[in-house]
C-alpha atoms as a PDB file:
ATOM      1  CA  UNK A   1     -45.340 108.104  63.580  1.00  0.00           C
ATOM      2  CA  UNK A   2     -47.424 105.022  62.241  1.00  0.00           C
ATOM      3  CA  UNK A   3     -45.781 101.676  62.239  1.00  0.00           C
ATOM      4  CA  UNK A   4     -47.294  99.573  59.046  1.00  0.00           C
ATOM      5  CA  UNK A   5     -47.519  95.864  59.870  1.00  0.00           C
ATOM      6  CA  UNK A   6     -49.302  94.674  56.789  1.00  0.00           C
ATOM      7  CA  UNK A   7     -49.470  96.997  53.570  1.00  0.00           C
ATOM      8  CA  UNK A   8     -52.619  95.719  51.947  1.00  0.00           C
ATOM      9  CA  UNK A   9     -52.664  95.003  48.797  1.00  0.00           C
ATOM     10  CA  UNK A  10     -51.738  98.925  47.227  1.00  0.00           C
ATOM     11  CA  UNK A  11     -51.942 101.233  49.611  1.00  0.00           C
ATOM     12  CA  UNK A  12     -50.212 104.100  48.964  1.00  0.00           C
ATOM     13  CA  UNK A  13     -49.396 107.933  50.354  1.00  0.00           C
ATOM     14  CA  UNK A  14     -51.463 110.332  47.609  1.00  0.00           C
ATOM     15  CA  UNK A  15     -52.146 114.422  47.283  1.00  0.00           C
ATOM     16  CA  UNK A  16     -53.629 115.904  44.085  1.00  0.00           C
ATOM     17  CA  UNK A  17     -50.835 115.176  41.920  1.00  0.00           C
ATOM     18  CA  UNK A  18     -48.158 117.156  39.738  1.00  0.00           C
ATOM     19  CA  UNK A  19     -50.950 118.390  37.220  1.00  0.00           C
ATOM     20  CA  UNK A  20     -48.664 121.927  36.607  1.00  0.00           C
ATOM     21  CA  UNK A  21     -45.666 119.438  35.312  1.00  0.00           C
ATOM     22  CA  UNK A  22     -47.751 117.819  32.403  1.00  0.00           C
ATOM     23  CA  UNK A  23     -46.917 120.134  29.784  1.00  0.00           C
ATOM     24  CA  UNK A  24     -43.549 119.316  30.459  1.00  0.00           C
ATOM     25  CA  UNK A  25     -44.499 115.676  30.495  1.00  0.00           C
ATOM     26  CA  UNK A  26     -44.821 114.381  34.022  1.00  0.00           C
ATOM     27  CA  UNK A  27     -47.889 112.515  34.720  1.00  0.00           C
ATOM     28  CA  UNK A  28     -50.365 113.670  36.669  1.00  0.00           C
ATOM     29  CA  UNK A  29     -50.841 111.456  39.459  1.00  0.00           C
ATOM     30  CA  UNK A  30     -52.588 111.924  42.979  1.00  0.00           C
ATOM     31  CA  UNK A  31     -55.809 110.587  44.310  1.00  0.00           C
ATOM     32  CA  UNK A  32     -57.557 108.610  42.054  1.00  0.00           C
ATOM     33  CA  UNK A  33     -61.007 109.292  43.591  1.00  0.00           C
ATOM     34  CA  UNK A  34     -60.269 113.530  45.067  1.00  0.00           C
ATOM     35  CA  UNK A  35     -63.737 113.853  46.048  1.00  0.00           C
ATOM     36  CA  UNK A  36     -63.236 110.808  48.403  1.00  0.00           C
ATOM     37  CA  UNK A  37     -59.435 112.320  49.378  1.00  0.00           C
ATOM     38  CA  UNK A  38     -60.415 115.855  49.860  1.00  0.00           C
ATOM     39  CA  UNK A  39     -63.439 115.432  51.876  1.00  0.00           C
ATOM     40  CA  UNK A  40     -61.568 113.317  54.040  1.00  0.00           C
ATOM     41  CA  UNK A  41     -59.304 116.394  54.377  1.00  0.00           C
ATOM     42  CA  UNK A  42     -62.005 118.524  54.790  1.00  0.00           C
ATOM     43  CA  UNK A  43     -63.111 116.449  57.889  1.00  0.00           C
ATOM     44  CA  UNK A  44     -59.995 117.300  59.929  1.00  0.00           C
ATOM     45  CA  UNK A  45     -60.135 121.153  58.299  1.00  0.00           C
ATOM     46  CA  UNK A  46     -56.311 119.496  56.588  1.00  0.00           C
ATOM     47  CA  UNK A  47     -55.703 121.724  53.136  1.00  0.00           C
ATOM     48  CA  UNK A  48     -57.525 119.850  50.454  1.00  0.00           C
ATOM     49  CA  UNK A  49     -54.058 118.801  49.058  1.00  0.00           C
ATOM     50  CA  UNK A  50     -52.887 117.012  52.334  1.00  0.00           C
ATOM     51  CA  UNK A  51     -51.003 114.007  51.817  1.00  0.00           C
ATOM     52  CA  UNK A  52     -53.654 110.773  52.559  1.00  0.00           C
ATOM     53  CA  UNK A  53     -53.457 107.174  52.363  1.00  0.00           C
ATOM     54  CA  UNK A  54     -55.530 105.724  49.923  1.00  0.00           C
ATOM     55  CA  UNK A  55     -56.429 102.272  50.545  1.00  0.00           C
ATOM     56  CA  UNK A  56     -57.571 100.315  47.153  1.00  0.00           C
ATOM     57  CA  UNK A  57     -59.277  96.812  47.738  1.00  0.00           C
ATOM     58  CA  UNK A  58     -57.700  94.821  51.001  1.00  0.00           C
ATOM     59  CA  UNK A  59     -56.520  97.845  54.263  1.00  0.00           C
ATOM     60  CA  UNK A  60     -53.342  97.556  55.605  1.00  0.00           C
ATOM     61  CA  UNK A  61     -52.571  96.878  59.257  1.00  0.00           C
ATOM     62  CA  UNK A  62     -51.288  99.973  61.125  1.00  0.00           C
ATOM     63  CA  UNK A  63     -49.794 100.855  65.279  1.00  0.00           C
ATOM     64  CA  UNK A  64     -49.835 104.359  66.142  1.00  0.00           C
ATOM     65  CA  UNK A  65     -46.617 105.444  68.348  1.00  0.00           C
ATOM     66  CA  UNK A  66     -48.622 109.098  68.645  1.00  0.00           C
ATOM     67  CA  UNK A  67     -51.718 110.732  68.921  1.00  0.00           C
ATOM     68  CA  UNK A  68     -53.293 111.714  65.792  1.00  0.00           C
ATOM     69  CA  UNK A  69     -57.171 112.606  64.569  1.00  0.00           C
ATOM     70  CA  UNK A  70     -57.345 110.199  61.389  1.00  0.00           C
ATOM     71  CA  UNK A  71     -60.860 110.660  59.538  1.00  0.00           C
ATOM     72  CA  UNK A  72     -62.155 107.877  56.096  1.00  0.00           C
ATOM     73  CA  UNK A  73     -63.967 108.405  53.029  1.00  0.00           C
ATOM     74  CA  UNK A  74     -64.740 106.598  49.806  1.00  0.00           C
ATOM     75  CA  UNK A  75     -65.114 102.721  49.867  1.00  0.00           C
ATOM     76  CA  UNK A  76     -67.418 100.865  52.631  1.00  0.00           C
ATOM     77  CA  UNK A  77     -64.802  98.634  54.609  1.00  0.00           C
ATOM     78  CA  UNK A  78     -65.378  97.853  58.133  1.00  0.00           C
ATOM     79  CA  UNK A  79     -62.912 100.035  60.600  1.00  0.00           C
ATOM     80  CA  UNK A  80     -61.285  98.848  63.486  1.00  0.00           C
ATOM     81  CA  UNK A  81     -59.199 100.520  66.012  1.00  0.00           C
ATOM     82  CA  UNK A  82     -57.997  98.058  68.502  1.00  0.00           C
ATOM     83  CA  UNK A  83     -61.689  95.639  68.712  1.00  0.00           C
ATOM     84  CA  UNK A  84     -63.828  98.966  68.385  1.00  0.00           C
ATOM     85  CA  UNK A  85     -65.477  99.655  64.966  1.00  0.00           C
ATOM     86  CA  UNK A  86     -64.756 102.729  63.793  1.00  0.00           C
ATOM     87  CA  UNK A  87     -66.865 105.398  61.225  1.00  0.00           C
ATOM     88  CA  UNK A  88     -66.413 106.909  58.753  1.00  0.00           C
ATOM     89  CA  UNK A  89     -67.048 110.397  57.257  1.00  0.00           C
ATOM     90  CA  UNK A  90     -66.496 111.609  60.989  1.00  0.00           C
ATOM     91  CA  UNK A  91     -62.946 112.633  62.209  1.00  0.00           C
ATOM     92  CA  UNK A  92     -61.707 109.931  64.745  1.00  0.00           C
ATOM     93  CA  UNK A  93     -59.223 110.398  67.813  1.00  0.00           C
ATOM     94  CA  UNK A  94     -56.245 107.415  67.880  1.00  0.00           C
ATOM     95  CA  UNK A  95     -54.464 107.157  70.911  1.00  0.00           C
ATOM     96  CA  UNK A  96     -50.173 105.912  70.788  1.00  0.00           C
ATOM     97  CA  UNK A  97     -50.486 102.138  70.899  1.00  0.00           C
ATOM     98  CA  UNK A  98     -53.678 101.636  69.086  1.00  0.00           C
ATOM     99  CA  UNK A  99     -53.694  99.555  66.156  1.00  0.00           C
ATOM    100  CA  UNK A 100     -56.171 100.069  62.964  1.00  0.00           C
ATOM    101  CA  UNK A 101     -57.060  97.345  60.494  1.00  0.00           C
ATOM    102  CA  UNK A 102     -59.808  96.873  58.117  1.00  0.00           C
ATOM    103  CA  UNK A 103     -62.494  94.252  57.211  1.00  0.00           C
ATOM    104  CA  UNK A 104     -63.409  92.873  54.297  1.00  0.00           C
ATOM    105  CA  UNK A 105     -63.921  95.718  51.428  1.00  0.00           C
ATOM    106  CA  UNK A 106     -68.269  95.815  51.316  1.00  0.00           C
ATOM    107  CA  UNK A 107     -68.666  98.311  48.407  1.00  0.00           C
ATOM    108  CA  UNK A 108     -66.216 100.565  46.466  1.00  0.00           C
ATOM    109  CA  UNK A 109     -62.910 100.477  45.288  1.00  0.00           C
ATOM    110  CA  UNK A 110     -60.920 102.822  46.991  1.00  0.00           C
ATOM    111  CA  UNK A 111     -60.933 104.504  50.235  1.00  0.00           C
ATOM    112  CA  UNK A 112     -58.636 107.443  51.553  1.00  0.00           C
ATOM    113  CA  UNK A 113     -57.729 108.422  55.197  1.00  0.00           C
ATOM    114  CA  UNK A 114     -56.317 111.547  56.495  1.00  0.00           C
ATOM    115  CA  UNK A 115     -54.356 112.463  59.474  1.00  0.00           C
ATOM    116  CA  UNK A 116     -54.609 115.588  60.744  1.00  0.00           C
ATOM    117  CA  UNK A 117     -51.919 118.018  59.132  1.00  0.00           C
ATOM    118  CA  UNK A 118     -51.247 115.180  56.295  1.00  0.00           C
ATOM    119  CA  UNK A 119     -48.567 112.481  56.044  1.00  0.00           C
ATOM    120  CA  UNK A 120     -45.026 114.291  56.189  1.00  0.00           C
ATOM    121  CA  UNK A 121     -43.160 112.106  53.316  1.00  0.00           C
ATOM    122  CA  UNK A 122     -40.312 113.905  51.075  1.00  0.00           C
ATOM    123  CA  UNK A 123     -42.068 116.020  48.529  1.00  0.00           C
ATOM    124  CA  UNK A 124     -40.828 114.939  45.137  1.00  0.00           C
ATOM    125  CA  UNK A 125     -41.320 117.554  41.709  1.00  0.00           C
ATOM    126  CA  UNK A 126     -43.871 119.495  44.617  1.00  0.00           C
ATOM    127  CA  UNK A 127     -45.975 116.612  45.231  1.00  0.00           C
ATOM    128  CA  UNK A 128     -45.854 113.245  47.691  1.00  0.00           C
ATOM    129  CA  UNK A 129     -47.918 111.493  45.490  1.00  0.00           C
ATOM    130  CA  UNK A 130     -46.272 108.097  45.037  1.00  0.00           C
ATOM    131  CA  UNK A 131     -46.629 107.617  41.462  1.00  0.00           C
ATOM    132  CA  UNK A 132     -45.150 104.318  39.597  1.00  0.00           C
ATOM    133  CA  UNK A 133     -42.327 105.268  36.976  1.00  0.00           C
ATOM    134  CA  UNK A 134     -41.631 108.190  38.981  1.00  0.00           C
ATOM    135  CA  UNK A 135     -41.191 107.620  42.953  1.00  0.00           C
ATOM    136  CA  UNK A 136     -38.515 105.160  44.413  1.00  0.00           C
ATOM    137  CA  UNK A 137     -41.658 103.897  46.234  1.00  0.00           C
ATOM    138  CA  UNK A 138     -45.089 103.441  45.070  1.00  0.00           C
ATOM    139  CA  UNK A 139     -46.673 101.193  47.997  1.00  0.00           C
ATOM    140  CA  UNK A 140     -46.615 101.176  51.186  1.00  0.00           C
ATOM    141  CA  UNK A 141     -44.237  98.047  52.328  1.00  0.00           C
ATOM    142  CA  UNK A 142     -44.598  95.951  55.387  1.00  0.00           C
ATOM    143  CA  UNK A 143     -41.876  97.868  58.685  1.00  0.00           C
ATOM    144  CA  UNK A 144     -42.271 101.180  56.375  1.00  0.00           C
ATOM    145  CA  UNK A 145     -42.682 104.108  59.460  1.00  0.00           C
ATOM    146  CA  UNK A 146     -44.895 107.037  58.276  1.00  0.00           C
ATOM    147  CA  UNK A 147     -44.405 110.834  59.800  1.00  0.00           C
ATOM    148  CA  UNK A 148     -47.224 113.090  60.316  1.00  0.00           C
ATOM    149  CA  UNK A 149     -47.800 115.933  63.165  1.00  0.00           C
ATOM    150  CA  UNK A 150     -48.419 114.739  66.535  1.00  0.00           C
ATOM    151  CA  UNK A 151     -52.448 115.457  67.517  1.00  0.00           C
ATOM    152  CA  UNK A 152     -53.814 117.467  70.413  1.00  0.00           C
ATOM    153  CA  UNK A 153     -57.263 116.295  70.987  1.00  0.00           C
ATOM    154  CA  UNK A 154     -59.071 120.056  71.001  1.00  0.00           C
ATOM    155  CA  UNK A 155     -57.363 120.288  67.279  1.00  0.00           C
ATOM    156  CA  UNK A 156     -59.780 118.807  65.452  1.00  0.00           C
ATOM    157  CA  UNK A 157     -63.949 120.464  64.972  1.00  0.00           C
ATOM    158  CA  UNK A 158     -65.816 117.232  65.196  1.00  0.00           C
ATOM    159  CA  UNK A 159     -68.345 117.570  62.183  1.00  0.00           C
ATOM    160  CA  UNK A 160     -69.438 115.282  59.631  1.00  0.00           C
ATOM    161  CA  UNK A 161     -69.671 115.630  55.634  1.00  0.00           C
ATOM    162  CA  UNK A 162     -70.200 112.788  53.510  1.00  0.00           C
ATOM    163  CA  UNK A 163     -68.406 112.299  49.917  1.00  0.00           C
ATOM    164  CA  UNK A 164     -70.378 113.031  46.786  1.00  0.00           C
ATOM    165  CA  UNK A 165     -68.523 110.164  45.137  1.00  0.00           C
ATOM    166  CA  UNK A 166     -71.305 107.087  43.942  1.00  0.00           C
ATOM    167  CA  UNK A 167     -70.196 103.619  44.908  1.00  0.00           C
ATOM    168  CA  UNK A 168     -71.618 101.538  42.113  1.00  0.00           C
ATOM    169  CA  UNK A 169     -71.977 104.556  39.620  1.00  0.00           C
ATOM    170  CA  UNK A 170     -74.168 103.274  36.761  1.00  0.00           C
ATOM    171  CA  UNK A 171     -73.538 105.791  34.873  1.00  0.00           C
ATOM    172  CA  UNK A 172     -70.402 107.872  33.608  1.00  0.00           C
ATOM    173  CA  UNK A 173     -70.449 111.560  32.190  1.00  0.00           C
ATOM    174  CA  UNK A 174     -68.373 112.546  29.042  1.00  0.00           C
ATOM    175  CA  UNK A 175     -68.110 115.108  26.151  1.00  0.00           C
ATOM    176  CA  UNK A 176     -67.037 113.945  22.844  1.00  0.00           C
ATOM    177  CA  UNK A 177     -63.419 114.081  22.032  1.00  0.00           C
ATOM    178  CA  UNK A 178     -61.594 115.805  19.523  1.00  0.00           C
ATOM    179  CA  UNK A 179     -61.705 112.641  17.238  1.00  0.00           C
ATOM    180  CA  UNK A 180     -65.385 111.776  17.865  1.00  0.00           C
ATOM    181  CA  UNK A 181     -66.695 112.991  14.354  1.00  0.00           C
ATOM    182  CA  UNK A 182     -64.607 110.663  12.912  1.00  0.00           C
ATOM    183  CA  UNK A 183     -66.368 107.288  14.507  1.00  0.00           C
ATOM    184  CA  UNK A 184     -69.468 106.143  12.518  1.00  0.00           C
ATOM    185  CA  UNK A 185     -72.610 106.577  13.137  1.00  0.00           C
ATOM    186  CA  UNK A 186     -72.352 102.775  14.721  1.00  0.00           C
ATOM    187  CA  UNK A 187     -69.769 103.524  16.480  1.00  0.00           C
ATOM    188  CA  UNK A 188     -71.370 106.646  17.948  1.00  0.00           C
ATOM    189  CA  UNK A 189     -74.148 104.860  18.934  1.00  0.00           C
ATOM    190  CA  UNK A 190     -72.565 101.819  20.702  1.00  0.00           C
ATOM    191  CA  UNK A 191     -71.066 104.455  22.715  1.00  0.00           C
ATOM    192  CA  UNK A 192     -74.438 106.045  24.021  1.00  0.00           C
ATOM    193  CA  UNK A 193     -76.293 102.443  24.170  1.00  0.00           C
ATOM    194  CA  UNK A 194     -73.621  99.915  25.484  1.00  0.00           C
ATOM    195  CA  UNK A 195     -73.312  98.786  29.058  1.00  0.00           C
ATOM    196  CA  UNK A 196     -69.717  98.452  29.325  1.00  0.00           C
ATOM    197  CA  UNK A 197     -67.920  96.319  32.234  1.00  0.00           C
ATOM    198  CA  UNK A 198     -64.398  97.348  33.469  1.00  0.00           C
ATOM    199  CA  UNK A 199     -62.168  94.751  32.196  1.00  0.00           C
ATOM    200  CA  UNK A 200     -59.192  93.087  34.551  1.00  0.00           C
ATOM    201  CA  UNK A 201     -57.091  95.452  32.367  1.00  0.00           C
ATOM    202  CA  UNK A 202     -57.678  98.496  35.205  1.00  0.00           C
ATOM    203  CA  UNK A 203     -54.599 100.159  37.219  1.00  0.00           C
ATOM    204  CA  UNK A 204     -53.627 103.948  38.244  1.00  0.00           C
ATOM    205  CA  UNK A 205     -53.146 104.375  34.763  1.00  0.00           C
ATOM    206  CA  UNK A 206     -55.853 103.338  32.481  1.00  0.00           C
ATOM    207  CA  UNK A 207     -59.027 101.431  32.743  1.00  0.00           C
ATOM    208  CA  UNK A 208     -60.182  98.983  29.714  1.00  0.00           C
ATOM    209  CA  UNK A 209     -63.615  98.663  28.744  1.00  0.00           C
ATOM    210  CA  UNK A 210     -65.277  95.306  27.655  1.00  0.00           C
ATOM    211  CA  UNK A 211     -67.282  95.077  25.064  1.00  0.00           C
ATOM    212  CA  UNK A 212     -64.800  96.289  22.554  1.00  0.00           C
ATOM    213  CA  UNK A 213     -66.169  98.630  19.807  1.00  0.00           C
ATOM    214  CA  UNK A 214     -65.929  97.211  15.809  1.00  0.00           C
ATOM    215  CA  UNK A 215     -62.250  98.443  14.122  1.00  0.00           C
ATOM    216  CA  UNK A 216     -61.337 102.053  13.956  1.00  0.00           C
ATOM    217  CA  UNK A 217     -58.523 102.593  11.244  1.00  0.00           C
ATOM    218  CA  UNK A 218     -57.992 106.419  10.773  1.00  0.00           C
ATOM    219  CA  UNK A 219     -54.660 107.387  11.558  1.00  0.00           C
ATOM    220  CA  UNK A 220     -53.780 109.964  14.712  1.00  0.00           C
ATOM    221  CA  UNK A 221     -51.061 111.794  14.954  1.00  0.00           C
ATOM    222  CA  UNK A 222     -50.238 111.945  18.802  1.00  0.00           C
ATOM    223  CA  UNK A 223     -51.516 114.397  20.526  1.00  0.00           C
ATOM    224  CA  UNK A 224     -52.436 115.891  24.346  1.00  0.00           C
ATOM    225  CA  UNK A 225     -54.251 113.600  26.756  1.00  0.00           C
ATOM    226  CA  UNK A 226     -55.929 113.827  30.441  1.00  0.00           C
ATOM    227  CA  UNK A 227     -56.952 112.293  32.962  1.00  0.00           C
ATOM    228  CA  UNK A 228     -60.294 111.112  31.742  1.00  0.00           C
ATOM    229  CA  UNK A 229     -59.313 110.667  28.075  1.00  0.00           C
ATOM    230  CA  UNK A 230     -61.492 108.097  26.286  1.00  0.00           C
ATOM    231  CA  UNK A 231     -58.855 106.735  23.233  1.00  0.00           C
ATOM    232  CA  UNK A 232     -60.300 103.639  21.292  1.00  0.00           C
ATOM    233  CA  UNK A 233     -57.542 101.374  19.323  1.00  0.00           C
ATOM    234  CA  UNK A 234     -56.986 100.529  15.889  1.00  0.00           C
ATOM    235  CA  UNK A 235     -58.551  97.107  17.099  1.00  0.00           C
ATOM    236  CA  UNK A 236     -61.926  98.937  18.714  1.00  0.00           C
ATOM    237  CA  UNK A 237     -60.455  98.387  22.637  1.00  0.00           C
ATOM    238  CA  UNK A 238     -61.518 101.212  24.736  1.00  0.00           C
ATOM    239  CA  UNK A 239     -59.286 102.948  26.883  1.00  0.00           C
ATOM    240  CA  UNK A 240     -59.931 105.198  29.746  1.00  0.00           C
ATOM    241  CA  UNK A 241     -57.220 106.907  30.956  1.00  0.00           C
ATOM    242  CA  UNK A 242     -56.474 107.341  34.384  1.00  0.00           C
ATOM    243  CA  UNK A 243     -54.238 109.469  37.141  1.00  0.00           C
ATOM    244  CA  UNK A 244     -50.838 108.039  36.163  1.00  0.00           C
ATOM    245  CA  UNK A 245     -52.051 108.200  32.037  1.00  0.00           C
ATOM    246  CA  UNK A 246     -48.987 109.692  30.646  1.00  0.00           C
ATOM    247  CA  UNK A 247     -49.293 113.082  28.764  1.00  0.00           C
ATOM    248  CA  UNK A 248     -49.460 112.398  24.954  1.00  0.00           C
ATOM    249  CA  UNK A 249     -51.024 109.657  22.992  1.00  0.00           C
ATOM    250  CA  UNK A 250     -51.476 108.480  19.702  1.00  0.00           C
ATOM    251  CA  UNK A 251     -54.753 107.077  19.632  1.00  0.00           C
ATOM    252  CA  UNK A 252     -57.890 108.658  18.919  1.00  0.00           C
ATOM    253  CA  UNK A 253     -59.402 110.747  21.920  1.00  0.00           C
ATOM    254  CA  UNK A 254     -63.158 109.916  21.378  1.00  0.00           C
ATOM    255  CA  UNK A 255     -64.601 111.311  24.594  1.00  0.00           C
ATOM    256  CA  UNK A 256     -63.657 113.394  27.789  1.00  0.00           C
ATOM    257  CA  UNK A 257     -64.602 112.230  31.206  1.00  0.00           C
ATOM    258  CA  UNK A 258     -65.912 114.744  33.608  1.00  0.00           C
ATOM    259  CA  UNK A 259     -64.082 115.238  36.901  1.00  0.00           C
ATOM    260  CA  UNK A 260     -67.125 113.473  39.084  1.00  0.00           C
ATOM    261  CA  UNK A 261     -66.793 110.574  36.316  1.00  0.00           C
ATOM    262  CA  UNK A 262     -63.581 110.118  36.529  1.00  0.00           C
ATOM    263  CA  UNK A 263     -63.689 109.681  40.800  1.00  0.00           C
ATOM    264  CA  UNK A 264     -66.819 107.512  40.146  1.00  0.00           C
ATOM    265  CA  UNK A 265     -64.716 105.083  37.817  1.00  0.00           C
ATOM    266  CA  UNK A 266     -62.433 104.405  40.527  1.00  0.00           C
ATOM    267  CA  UNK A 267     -64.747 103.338  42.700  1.00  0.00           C
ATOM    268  CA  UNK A 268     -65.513 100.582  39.966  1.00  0.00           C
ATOM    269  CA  UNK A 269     -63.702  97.158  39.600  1.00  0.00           C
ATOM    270  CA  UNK A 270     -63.553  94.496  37.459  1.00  0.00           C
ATOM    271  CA  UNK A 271     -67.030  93.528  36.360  1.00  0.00           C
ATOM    272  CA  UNK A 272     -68.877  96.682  37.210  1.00  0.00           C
ATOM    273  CA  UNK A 273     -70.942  97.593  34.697  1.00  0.00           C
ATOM    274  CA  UNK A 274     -71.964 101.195  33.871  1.00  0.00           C
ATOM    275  CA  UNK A 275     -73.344 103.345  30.834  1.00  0.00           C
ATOM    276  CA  UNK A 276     -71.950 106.268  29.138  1.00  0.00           C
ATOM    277  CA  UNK A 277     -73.972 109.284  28.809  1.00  0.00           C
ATOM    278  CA  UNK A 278     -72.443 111.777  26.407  1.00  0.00           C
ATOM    279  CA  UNK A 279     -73.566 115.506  27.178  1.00  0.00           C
ATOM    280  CA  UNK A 280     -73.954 118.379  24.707  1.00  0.00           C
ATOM    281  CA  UNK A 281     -70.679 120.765  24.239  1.00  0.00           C
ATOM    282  CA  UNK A 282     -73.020 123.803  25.516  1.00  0.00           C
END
């Protein structure tokens, strides 16, 4: 069991989501950066949808009442068990009675930690995600215990494997969108030439993107959306939707992240900057 003694500013318990429920209309949810979550997985040979922790902007204090092999990837923070800095990208053997905290965050958004086995909460519509709108918890909360399998120290094949996830991605992959053709050729062109900065509008459900695009006024009737779903707004705002996004929308759908885009968003925060590079359909 781990004892949390500060929660951090959103940490929260995370697999790959409920993606088979959204044609029924449940959000997806899960990891917001699964390279970063499943590699740390991969570290402690976990199955790639092991529950994690996923540790967005300010780490949480935690005591360890058992053994466990933990292992980090995504954002640079500094690691600490006890007054020893920890790494990460390798698996890492915590000892009952140890206590982890983090530094300040150095570059990154988000970054994920596994336990060996996976946190043990209650499954909830076949995921443990913790999902706003949907879980009776969505953070972790200061005296909050957390259950995972007890470690044996052989368990664990000490390797290392570093995450294909950018910190600081400049630039962010997308096919057009099933309402593309009907942007101008302005319009199309901001999209392919703008730097765009994430705006303080960003959460686990959409990103928007400053500068705003000039008025878009054809009606939409609403339709599918994904994860990675570019919509723009009668008003020109650009939206970029996120894990939580829910399933249908009624704006425009301009563009389509890819899946390495949409991991390499959420390791941007307010004030990144980053181009869009639109790739051919073939």
């Amino acid at each position: 069991m781990i004892k949390v003694i500060k929660a951090g500013l959103y940490t929260s318990i995370q697999d790959l989501g409920r993606s088979p429920l959204q044609p029924i209309g449940v959000p997806m949810g899960g990891a917001m950066d699964r390279e970063s979550a499943q590699n740390a997985n991969a570290l402690l040979e976990n199955e790639p949808n092991a529950a994690v922790l996923e540790i967005t902007m300010t780490g949480p204090v935690l005591t360890f009442t058992e053994n466990a092999w933990v292992a980090f990837s995504g954002a640079i923070f500094p690691i600490y068990i006890d007054q020893n800095i920890a790494s990460t990208n390798t698996p890492i053997w915590v000892k009952a009675g140890q206590e982890l905290r983090f530094g300040t965050l150095e570059k990154g958004v988000r970054l994920y930690m596994a336990i060996k086995g996976g946190f043990l909460n209650e499954p909830l519509l076949g995921s443990r995600s913790m999902q706003a709108h949907l879980s009776p918890i969505i953070k972790l909360e200061k005296g909050m215990e957390l259950q995972h399998r007890s470690g044996e120290k052989d368990q664990a094949i000490i390797l290392e494997k570093k995450s294909n996830t950018p910190l600081g991605a400049k630039k962010i992959l997308a096919f057009q969108g099933p309402e593309f053709k009907y942007l101008n050729p302005e319009q199309q062109e901001g999209l392919n030439q703008q730097t765009f900065k994430v705006s303080n509008l960003n959460n686990r459900m959409a990103y928007q993107l400053l500068p705003s695009l000039s008025a878009f006024e054809k009606n939409q009737i609403t339709g599918p959306v994904l994860p990675g779903t570019v919509q723009i707004t009668p008003s020109g705002n650009i939206m970029v939707l996120m894990r939580e996004a829910q399933t249908t929308g009624g704006y425009p759908r301009i563009l389509q992240l890819t899946q390495e885009s949409i991991n390499a968003l959420a390791q941007l925060k307010t004030g990144d900057s980053f181009r869009i590079k639109i790739l051919p359909l073939n």
